[in-house]
Protein backbone atom coordinates (compact mmCIF):
# COMPACT_ATOMS: atom_id res chain seq x y z
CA UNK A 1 -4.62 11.91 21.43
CA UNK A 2 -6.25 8.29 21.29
CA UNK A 3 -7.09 6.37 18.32
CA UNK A 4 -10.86 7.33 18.37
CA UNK A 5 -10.39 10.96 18.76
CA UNK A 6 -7.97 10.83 15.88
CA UNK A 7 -10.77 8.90 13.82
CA UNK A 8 -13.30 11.44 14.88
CA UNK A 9 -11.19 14.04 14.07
CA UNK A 10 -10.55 12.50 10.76
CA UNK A 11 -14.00 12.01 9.73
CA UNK A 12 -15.32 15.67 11.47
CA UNK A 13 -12.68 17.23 8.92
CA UNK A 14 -12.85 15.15 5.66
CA UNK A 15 -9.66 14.64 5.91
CA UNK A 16 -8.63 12.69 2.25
CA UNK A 17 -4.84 12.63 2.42
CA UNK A 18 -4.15 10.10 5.58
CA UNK A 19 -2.49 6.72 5.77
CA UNK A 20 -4.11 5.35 8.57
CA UNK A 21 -1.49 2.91 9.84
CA UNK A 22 -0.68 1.53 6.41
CA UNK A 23 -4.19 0.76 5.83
CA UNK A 24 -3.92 1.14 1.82
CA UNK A 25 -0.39 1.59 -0.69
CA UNK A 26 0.81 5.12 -0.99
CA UNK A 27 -0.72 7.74 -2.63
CA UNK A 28 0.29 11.10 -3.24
CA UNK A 29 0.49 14.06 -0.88
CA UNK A 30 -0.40 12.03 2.27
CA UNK A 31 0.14 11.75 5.40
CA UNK A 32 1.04 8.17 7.19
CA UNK A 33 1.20 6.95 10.68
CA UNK A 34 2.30 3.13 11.22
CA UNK A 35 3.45 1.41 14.07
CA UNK A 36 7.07 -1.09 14.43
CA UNK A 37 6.96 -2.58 17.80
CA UNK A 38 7.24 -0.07 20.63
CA UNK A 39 7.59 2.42 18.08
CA UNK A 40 5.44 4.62 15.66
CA UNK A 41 6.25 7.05 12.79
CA UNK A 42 4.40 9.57 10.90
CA UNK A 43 5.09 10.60 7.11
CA UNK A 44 4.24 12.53 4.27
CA UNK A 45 4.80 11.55 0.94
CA UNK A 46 5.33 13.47 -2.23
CA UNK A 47 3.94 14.20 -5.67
CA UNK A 48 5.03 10.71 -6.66
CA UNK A 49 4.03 9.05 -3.50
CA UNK A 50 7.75 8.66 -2.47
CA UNK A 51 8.24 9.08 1.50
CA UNK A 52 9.95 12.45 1.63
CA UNK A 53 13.36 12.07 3.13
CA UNK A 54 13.37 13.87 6.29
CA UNK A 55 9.68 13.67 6.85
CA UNK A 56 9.55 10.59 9.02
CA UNK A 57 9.12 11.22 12.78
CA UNK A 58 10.22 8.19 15.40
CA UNK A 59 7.99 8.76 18.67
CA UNK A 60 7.86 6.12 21.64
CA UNK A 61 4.03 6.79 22.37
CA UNK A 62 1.29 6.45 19.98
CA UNK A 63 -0.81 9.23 21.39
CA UNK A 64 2.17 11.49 20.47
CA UNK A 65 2.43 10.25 16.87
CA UNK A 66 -1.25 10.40 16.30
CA UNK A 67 -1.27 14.37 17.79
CA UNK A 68 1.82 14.75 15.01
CA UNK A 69 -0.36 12.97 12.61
CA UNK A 70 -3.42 15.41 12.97
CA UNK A 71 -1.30 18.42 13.09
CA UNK A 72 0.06 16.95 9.91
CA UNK A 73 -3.05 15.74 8.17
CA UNK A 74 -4.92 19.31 8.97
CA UNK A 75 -1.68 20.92 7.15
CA UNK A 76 -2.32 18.96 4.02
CA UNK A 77 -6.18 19.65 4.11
CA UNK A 78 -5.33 23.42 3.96
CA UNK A 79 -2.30 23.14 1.35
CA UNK A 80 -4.72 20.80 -0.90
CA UNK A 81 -8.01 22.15 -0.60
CA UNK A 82 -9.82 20.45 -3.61
């Protein structure tokens, strides 16, 4: 997935609980994708907007990290319906 379809996607869907590339501090139950060089991660974070150990994925592309970042964002959506 590109940037822009991950931003339409984003918008289309309302998602609320995304970190878009470290964009603001951490909140709770989100989901984060940043980039460190040639690499990117995606997150969640918990109740007390702690990175949950375990939850951070390394991937070499970005268009794999944002396609984990959806999938994860989408999760969160239906786990936190509000």
């Amino acid at each position: 997935m590109l940037e822009n379809e991950a931003k339409k996607v984003i918008a289309d869907e309302k998602l609320k609980h995304v970190n878009w590339f470290d964009e603001k501090h951490l909140k709770e139950n989100q989901v984060g994708i940043k980039g460190e060089g040639k690499n990117w991660y995606v997150y969640v974070t918990d109740e007390r907007a702690s990175v949950v150990t375990g939850s951070v994925k390394k991937f070499d592309s970005q268009e794999k990290a944002l396609d984990n970042f959806i999938k994860r964002a989408m999760t969160e959506k239906k786990l936190f319906k509000k």
